[in-house]
PDB file of N, CA and C in Angstrom:
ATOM      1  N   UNK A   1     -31.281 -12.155 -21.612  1.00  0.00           N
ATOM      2  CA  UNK A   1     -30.290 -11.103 -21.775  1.00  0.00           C
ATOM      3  C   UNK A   1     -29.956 -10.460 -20.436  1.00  0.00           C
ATOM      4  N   UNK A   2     -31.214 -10.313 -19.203  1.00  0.00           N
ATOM      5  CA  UNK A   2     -30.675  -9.829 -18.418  1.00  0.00           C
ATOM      6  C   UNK A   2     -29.453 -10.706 -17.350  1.00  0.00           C
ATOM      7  N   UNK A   3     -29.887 -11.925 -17.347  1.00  0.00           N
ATOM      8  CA  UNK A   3     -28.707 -12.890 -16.806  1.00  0.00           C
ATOM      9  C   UNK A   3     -27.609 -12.591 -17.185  1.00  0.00           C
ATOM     10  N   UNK A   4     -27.096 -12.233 -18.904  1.00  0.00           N
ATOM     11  CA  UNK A   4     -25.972 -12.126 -19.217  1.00  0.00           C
ATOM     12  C   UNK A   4     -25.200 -10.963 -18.935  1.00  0.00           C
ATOM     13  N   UNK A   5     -26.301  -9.636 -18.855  1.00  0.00           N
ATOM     14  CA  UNK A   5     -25.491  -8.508 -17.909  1.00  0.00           C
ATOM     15  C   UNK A   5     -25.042  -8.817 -16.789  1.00  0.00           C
ATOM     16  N   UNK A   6     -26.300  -9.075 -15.817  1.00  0.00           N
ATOM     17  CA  UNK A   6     -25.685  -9.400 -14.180  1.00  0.00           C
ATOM     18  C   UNK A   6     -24.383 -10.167 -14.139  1.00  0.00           C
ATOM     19  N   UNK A   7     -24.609 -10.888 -14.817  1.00  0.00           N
ATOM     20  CA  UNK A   7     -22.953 -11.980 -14.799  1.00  0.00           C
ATOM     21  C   UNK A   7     -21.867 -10.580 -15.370  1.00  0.00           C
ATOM     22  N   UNK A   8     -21.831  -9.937 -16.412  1.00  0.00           N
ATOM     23  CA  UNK A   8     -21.453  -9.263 -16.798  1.00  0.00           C
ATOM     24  C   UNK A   8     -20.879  -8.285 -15.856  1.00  0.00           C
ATOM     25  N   UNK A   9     -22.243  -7.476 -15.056  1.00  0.00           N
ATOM     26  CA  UNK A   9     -21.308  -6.526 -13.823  1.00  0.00           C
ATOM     27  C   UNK A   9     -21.020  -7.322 -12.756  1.00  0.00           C
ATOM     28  N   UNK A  10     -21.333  -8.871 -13.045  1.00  0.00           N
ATOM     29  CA  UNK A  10     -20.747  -8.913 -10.817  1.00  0.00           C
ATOM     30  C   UNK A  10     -19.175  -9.458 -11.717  1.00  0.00           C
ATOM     31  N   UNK A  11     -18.775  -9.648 -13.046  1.00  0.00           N
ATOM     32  CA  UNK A  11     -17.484  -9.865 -13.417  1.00  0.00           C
ATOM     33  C   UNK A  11     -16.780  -8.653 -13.305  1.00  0.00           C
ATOM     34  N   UNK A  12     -17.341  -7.490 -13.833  1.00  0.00           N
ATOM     35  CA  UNK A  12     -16.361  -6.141 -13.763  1.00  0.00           C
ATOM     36  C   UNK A  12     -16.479  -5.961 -12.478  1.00  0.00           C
ATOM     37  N   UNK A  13     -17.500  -6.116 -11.289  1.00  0.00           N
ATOM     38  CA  UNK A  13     -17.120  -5.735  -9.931  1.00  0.00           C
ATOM     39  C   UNK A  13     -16.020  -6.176  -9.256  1.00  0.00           C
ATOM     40  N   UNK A  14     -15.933  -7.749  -9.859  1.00  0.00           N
ATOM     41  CA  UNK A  14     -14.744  -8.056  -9.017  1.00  0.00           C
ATOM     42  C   UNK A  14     -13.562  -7.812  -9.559  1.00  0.00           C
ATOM     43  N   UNK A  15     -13.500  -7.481 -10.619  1.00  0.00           N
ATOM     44  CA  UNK A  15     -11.901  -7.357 -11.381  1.00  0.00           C
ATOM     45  C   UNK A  15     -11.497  -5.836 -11.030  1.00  0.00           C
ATOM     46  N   UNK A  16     -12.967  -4.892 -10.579  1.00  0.00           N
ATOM     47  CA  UNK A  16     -12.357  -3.465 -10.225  1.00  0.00           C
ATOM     48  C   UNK A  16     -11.949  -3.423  -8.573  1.00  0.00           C
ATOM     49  N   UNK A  17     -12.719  -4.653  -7.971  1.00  0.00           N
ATOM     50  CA  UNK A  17     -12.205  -4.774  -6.485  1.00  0.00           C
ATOM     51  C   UNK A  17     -10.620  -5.376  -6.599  1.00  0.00           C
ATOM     52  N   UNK A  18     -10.680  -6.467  -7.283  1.00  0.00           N
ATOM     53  CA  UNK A  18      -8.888  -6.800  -7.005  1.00  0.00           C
ATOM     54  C   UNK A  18      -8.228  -5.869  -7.572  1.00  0.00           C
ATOM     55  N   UNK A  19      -8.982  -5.615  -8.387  1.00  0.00           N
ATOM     56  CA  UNK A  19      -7.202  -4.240  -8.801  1.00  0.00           C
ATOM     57  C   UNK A  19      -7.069  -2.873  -8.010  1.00  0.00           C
ATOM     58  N   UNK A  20      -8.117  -2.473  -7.067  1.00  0.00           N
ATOM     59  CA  UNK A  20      -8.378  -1.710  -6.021  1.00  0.00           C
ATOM     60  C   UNK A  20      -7.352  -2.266  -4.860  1.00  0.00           C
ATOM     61  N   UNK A  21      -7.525  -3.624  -4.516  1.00  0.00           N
ATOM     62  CA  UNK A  21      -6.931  -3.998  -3.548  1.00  0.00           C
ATOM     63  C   UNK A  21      -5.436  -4.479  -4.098  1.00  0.00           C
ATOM     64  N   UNK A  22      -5.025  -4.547  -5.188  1.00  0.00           N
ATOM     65  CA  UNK A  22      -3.635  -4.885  -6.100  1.00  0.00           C
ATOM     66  C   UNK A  22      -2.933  -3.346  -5.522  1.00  0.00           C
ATOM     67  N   UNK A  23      -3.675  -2.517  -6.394  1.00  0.00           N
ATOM     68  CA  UNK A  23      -3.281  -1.359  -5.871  1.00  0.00           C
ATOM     69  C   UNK A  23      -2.769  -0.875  -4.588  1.00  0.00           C
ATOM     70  N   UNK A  24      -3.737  -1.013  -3.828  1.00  0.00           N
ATOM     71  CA  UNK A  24      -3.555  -0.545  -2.211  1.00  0.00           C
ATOM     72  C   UNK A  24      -2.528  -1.128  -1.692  1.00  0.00           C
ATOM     73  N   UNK A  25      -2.084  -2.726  -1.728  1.00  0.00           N
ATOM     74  CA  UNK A  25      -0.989  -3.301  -1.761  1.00  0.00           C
ATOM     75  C   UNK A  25       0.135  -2.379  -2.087  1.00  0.00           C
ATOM     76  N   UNK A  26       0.104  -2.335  -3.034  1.00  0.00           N
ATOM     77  CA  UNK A  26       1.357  -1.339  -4.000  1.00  0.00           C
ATOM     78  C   UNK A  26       1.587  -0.504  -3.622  1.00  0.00           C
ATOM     79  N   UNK A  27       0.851   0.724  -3.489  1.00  0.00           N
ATOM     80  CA  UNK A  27       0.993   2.390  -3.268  1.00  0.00           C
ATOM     81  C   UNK A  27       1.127   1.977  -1.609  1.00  0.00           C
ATOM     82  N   UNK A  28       0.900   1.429  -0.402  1.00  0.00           N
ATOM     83  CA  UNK A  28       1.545   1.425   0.549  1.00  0.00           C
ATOM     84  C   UNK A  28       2.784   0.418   0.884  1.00  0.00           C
ATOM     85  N   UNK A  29       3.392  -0.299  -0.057  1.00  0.00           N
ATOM     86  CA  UNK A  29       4.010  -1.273   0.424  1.00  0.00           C
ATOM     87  C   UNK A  29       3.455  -2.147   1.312  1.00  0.00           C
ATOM     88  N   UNK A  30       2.144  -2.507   0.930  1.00  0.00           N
ATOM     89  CA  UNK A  30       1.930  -3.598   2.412  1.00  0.00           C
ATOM     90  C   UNK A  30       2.845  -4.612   1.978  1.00  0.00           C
ATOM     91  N   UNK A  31       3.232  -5.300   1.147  1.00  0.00           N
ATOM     92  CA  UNK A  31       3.612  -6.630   1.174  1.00  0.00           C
ATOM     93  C   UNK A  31       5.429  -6.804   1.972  1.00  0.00           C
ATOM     94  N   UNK A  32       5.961  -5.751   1.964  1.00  0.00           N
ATOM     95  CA  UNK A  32       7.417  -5.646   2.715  1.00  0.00           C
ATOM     96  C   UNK A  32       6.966  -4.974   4.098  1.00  0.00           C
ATOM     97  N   UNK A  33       5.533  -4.336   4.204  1.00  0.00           N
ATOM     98  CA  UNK A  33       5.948  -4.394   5.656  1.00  0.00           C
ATOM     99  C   UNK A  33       5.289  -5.554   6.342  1.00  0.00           C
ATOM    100  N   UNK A  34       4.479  -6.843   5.666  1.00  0.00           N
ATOM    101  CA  UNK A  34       4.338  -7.775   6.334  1.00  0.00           C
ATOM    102  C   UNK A  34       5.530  -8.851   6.314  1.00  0.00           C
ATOM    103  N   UNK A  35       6.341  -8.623   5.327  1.00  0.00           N
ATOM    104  CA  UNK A  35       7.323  -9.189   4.971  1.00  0.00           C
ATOM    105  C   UNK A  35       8.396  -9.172   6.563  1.00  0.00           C
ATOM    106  N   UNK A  36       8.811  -7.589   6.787  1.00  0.00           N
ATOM    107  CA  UNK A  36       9.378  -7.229   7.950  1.00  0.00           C
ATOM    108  C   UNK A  36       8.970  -7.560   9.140  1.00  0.00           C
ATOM    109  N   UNK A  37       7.144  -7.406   9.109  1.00  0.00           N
ATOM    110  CA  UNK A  37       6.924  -8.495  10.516  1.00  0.00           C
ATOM    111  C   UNK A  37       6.986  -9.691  10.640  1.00  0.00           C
ATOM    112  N   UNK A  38       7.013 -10.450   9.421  1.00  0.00           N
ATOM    113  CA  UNK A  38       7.391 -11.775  10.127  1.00  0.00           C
ATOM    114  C   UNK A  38       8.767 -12.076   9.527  1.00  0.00           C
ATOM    115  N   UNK A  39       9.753 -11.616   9.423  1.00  0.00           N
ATOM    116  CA  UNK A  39      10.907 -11.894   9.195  1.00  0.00           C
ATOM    117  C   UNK A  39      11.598 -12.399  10.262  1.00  0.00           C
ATOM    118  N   UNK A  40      11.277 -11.939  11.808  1.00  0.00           N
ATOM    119  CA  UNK A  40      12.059 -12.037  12.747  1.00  0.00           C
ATOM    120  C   UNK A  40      11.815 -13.668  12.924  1.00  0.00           C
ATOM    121  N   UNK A  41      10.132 -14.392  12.804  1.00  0.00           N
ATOM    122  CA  UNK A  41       9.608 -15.134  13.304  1.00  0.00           C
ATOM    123  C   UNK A  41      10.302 -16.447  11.665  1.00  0.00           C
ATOM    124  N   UNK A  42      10.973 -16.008  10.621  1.00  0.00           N
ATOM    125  CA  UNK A  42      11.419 -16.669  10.005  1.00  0.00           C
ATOM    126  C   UNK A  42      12.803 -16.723  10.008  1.00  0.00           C
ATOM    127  N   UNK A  43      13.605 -16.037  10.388  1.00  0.00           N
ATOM    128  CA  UNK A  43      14.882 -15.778  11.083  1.00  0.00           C
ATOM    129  C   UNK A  43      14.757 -17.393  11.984  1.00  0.00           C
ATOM    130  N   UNK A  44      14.224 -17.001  12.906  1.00  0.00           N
ATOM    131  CA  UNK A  44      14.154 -18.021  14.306  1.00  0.00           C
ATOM    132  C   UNK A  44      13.509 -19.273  13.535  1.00  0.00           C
ATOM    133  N   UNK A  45      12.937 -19.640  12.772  1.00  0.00           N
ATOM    134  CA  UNK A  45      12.656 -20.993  12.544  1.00  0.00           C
ATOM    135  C   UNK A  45      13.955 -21.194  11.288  1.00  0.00           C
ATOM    136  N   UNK A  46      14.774 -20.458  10.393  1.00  0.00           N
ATOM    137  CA  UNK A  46      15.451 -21.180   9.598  1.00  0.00           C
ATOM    138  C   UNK A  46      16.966 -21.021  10.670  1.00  0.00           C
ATOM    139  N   UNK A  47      17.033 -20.833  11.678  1.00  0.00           N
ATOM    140  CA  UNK A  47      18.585 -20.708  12.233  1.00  0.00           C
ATOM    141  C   UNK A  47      18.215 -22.050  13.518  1.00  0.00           C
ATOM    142  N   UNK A  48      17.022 -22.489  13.593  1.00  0.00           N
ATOM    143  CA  UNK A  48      16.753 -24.059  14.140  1.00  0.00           C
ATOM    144  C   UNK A  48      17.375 -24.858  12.946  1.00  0.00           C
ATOM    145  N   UNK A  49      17.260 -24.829  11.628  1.00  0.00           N
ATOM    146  CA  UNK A  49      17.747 -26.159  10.770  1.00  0.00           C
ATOM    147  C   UNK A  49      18.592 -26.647  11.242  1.00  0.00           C
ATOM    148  N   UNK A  50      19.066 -27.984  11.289  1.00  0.00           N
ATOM    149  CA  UNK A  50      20.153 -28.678  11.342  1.00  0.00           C
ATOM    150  C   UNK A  50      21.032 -28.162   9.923  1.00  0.00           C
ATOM    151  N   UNK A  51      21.883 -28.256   9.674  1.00  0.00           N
ATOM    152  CA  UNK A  51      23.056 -28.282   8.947  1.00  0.00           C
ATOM    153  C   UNK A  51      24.723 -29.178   8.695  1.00  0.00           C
ATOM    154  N   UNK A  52      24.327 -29.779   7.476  1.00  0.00           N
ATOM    155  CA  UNK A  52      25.750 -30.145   7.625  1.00  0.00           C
ATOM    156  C   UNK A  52      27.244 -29.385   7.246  1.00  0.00           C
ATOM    157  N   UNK A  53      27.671 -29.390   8.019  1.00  0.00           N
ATOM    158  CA  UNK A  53      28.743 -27.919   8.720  1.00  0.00           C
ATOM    159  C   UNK A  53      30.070 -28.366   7.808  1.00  0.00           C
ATOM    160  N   UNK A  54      30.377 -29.915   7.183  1.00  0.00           N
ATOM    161  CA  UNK A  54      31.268 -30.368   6.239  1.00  0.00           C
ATOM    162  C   UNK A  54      31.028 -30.204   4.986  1.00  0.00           C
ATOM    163  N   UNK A  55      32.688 -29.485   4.313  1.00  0.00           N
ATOM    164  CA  UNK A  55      32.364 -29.069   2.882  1.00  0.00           C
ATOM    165  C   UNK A  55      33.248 -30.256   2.281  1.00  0.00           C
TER     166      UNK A  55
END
């Protein structure tokens, strides 16, 4: 029985860590301001494509 707790809290530990870190994501916008830093560096690799310029 005690195996089946331990499994038990290291499962709720991690489901209260990702939604801690889901969170933190969220309430600061990290994901648009990493978005904004590498935008420039995806700018510059999709304006290298070749293109065919005939419609």
């Amino acid at each position: 029985m005690s195996l089946f707790l331990n499994i038990i809290k290291v499962v709720a530990i991690v489901i209260v860590a990702l939604f801690a870190l889901t969170f933190t994501v969220y309430f600061f916008n990290l994901d648009m301001k990493l978005t904004a830093a590498i935008y420039p560096w995806l700018n510059k690799q999709y304006d290298k494509v070749k293109r065919d310029q005939h419609l």
